[in-house]
Protein backbone atom coordinates (compact mmCIF):
# COMPACT_ATOMS: atom_id res chain seq x y z
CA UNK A 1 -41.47 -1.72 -1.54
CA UNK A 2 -40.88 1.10 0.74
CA UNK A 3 -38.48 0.97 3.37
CA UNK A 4 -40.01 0.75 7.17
CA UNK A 5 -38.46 2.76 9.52
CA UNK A 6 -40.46 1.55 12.38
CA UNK A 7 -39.98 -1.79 11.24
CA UNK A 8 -36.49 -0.94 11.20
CA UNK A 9 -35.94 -0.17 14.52
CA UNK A 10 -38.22 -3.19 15.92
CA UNK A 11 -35.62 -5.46 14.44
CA UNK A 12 -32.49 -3.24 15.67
CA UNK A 13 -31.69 -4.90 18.58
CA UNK A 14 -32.06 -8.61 17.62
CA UNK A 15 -29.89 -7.45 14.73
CA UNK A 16 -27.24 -5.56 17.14
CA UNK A 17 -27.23 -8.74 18.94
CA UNK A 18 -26.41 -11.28 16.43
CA UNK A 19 -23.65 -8.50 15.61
CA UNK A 20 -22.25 -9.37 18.70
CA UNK A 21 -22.04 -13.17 17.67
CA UNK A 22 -20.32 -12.14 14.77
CA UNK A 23 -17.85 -10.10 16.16
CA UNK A 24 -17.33 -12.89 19.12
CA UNK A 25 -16.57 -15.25 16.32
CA UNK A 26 -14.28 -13.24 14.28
CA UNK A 27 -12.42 -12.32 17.81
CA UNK A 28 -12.22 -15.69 18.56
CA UNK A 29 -11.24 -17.07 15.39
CA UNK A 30 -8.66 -14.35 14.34
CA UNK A 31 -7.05 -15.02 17.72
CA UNK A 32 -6.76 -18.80 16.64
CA UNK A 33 -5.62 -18.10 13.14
CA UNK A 34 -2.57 -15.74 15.02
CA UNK A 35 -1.25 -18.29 17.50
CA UNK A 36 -1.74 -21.62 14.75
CA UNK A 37 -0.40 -19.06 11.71
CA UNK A 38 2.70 -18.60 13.94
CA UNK A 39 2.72 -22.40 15.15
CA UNK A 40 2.39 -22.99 11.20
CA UNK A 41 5.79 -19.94 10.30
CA UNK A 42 7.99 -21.46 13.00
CA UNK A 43 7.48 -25.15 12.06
CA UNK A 44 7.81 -24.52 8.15
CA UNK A 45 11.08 -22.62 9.35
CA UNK A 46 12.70 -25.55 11.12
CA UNK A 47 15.52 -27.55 9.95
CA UNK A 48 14.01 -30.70 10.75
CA UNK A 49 11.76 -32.30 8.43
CA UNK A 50 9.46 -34.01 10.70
CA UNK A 51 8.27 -30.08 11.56
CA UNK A 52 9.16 -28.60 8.76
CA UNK A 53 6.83 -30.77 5.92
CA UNK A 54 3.91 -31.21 8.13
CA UNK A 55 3.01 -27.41 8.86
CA UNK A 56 3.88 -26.81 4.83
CA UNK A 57 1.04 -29.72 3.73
CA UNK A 58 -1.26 -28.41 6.37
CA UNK A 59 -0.93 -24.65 5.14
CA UNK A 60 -0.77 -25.32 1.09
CA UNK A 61 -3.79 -27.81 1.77
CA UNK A 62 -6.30 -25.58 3.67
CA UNK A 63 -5.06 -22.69 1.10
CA UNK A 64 -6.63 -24.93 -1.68
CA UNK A 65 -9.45 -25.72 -0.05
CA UNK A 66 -12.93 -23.53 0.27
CA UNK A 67 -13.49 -22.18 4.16
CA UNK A 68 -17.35 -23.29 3.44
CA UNK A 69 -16.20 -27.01 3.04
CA UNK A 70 -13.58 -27.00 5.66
CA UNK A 71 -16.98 -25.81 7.78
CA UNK A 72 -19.14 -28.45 6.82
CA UNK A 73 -16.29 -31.25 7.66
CA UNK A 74 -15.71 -30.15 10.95
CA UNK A 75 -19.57 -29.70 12.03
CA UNK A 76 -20.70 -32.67 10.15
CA UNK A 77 -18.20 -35.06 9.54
CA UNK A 78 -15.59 -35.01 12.62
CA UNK A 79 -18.38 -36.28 15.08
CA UNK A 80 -18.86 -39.53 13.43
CA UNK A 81 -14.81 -39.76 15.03
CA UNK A 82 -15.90 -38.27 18.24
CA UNK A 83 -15.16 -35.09 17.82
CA UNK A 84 -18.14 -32.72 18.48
CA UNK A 85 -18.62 -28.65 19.82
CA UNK A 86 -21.19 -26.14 19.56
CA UNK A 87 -21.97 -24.54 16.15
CA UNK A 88 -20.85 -21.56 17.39
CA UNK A 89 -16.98 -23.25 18.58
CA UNK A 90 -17.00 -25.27 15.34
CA UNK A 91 -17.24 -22.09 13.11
CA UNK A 92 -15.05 -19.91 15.25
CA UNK A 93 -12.31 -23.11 14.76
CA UNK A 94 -12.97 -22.99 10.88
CA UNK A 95 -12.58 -19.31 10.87
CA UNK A 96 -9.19 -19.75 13.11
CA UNK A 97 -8.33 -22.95 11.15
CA UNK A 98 -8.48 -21.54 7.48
CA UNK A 99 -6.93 -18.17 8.36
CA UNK A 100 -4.07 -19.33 10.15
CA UNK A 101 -2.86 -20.54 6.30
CA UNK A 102 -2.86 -17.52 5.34
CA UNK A 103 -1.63 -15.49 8.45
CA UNK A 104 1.49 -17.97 8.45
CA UNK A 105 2.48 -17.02 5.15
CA UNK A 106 2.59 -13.56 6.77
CA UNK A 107 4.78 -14.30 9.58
CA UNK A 108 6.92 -16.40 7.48
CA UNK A 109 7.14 -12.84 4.89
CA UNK A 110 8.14 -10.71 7.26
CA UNK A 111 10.47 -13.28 9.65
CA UNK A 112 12.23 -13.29 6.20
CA UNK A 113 12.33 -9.71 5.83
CA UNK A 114 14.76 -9.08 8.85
CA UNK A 115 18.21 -9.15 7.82
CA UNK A 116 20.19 -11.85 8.04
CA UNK A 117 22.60 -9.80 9.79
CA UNK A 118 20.36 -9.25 12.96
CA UNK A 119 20.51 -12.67 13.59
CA UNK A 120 24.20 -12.96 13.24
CA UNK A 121 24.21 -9.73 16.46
CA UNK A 122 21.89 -11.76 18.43
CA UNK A 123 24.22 -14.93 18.52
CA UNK A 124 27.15 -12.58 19.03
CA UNK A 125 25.83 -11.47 21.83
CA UNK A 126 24.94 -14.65 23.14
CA UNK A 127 21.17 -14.34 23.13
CA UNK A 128 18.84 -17.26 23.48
CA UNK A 129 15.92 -18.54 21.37
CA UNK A 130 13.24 -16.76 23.03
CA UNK A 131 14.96 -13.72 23.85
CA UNK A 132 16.16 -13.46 20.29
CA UNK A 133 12.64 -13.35 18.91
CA UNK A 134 11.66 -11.16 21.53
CA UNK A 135 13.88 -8.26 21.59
CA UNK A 136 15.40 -8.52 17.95
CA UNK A 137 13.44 -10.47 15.24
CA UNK A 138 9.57 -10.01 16.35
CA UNK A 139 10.22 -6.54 17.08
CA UNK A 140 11.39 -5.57 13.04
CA UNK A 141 9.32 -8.09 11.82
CA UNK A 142 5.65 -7.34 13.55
CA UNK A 143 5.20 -3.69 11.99
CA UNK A 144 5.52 -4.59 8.72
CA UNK A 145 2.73 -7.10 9.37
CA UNK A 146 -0.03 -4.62 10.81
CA UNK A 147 -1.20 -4.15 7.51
CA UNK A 148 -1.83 -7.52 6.20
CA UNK A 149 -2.78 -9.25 9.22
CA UNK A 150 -5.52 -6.41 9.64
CA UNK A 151 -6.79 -7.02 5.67
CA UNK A 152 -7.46 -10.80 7.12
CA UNK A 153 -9.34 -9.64 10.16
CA UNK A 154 -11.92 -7.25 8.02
CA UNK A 155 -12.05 -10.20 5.95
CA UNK A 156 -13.17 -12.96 8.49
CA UNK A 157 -15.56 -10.70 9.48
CA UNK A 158 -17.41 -10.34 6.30
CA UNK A 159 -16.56 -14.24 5.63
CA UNK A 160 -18.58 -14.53 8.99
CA UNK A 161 -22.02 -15.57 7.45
CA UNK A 162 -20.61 -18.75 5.83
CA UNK A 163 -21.53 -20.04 9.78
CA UNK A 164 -25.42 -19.59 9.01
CA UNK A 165 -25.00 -23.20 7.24
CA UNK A 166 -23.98 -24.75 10.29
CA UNK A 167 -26.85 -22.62 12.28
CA UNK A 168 -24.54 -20.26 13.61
CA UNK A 169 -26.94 -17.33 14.60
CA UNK A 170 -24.84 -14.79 13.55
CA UNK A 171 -26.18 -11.75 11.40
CA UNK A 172 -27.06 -12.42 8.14
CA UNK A 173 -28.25 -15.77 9.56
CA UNK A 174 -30.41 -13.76 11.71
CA UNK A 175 -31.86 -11.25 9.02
CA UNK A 176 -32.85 -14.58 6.51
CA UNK A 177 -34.77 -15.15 9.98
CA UNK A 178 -36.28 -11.83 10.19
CA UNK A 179 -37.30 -12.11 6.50
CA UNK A 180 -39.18 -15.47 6.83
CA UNK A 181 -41.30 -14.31 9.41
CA UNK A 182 -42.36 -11.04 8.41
CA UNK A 183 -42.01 -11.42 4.66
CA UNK A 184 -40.03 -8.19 4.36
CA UNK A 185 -36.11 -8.54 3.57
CA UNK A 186 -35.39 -5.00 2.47
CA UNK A 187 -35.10 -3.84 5.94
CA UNK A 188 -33.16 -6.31 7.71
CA UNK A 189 -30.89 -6.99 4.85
CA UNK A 190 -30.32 -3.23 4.35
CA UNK A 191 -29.29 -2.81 8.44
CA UNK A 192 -27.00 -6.12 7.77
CA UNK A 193 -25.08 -4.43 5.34
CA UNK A 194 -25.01 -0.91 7.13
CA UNK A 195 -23.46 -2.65 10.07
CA UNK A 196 -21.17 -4.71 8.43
CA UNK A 197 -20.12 -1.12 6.53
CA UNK A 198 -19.77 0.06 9.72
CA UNK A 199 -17.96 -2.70 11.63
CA UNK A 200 -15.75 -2.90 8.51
CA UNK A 201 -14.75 1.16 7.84
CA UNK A 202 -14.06 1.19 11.83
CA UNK A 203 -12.06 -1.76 11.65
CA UNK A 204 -9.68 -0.23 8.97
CA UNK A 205 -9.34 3.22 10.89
CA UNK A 206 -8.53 1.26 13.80
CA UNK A 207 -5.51 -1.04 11.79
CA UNK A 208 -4.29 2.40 10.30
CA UNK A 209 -3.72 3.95 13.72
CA UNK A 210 -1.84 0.52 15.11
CA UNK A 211 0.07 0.37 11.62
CA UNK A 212 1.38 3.89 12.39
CA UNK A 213 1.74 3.72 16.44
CA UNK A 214 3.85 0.03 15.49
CA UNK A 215 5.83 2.21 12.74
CA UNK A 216 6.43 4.38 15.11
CA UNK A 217 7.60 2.21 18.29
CA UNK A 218 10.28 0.29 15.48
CA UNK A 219 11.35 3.48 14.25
């Protein structure tokens, strides 16, 4: 089979915008997975139990558990209980959902990485809770992060076609689409894996430069 370049570009755009889906979806859920992998840190840091063993079950069990299942159970099995959205919501959630397990066990690494003894000059100096995280712990403890957080990012991204089985029209979804109806999958597969090279190479200049400018601002 030879490739088609007019083909090719016929297909561009519907490919360029089911890129855009994708991209919405990682942005979305990568958002999600930051503010619940937090939520997750702070609560598996707290003295009290009733926090403290909750956000530990809820990280160890969606850690142990496929993203592609997790999926299915939230866009087939949580509206029998009432709980319904969009394919496009319920992926972005399961994106969010399963990487906040992981991006709390990044928090939690480098929250523990600040020396004890900074919190000992924060409480000599009277500070409160949310001024203590603020100006003292989050600073020392974010650039150290950069890196990791930004390996999970690229990696949602590419995890991103696990939403075609909930019919999430995002790109590879969209190529399989392509495929059926013309009968030729060499040239929208090929562009699908271009642009996720693309997105991806981008992506990691992009977390290198913040990884230095954050180095940079703590140093």
């Amino acid at each position: 089979m030879i490739f088609d370049w007019g083909f090719a570009l016929e297909i561009l755009p519907a490919l360029l915008r089911a890129g855009l889906v994708t991209l919405q979806c990682t942005v979305v859920g990568m958002s999600l997975a930051l503010v619940l992998g937090l939520a997750w840190a702070l609560m598996r840091r707290s003295p009290r139990r009733i926090l403290a063993w909750p956000a530990t079950w809820i990280v160890e069990f969606v850690r142990s558990t496929p993203l592609l299942v997790q999926v299915y159970f939230l866009f087939y099995v949580l509206p029998e209980f009432g709980l319904s959205w969009s394919p496009f919501v319920t992926g972005a959630l399961g994106l969010g959902l399963h990487y906040s397990a992981y991006t709390a066990e990044v928090y939690r690494a480098g929250i523990d990485n600040v020396p004890s003894g900074q919190w000992e000059a924060a409480r000599a100096l009277n500070l409160g809770w949310m001024e203590t995280w603020r100006s003292v712990i989050l600073p020392q403890a974010v650039p150290p992060m950069v890196p990791a957080l930004g390996n999970y990012l690229v990696g949602m991204f590419k995890e991103t076609p696990i939403l075609a089985a909930i019919t999430v029209q995002e790109l590879l979804q969209t190529a399989k689409l392509i495929g059926a109806e013309s009968f030729r999958y060499l040239e929208p597969l090929t562009l699908v894996g271009l642009l996720f090279l693309l997105v991806s190479l981008t992506s990691a200049q992009l977390i290198g430069w913040l990884e230095s400018r954050t180095a940079e601002a703590a140093s």
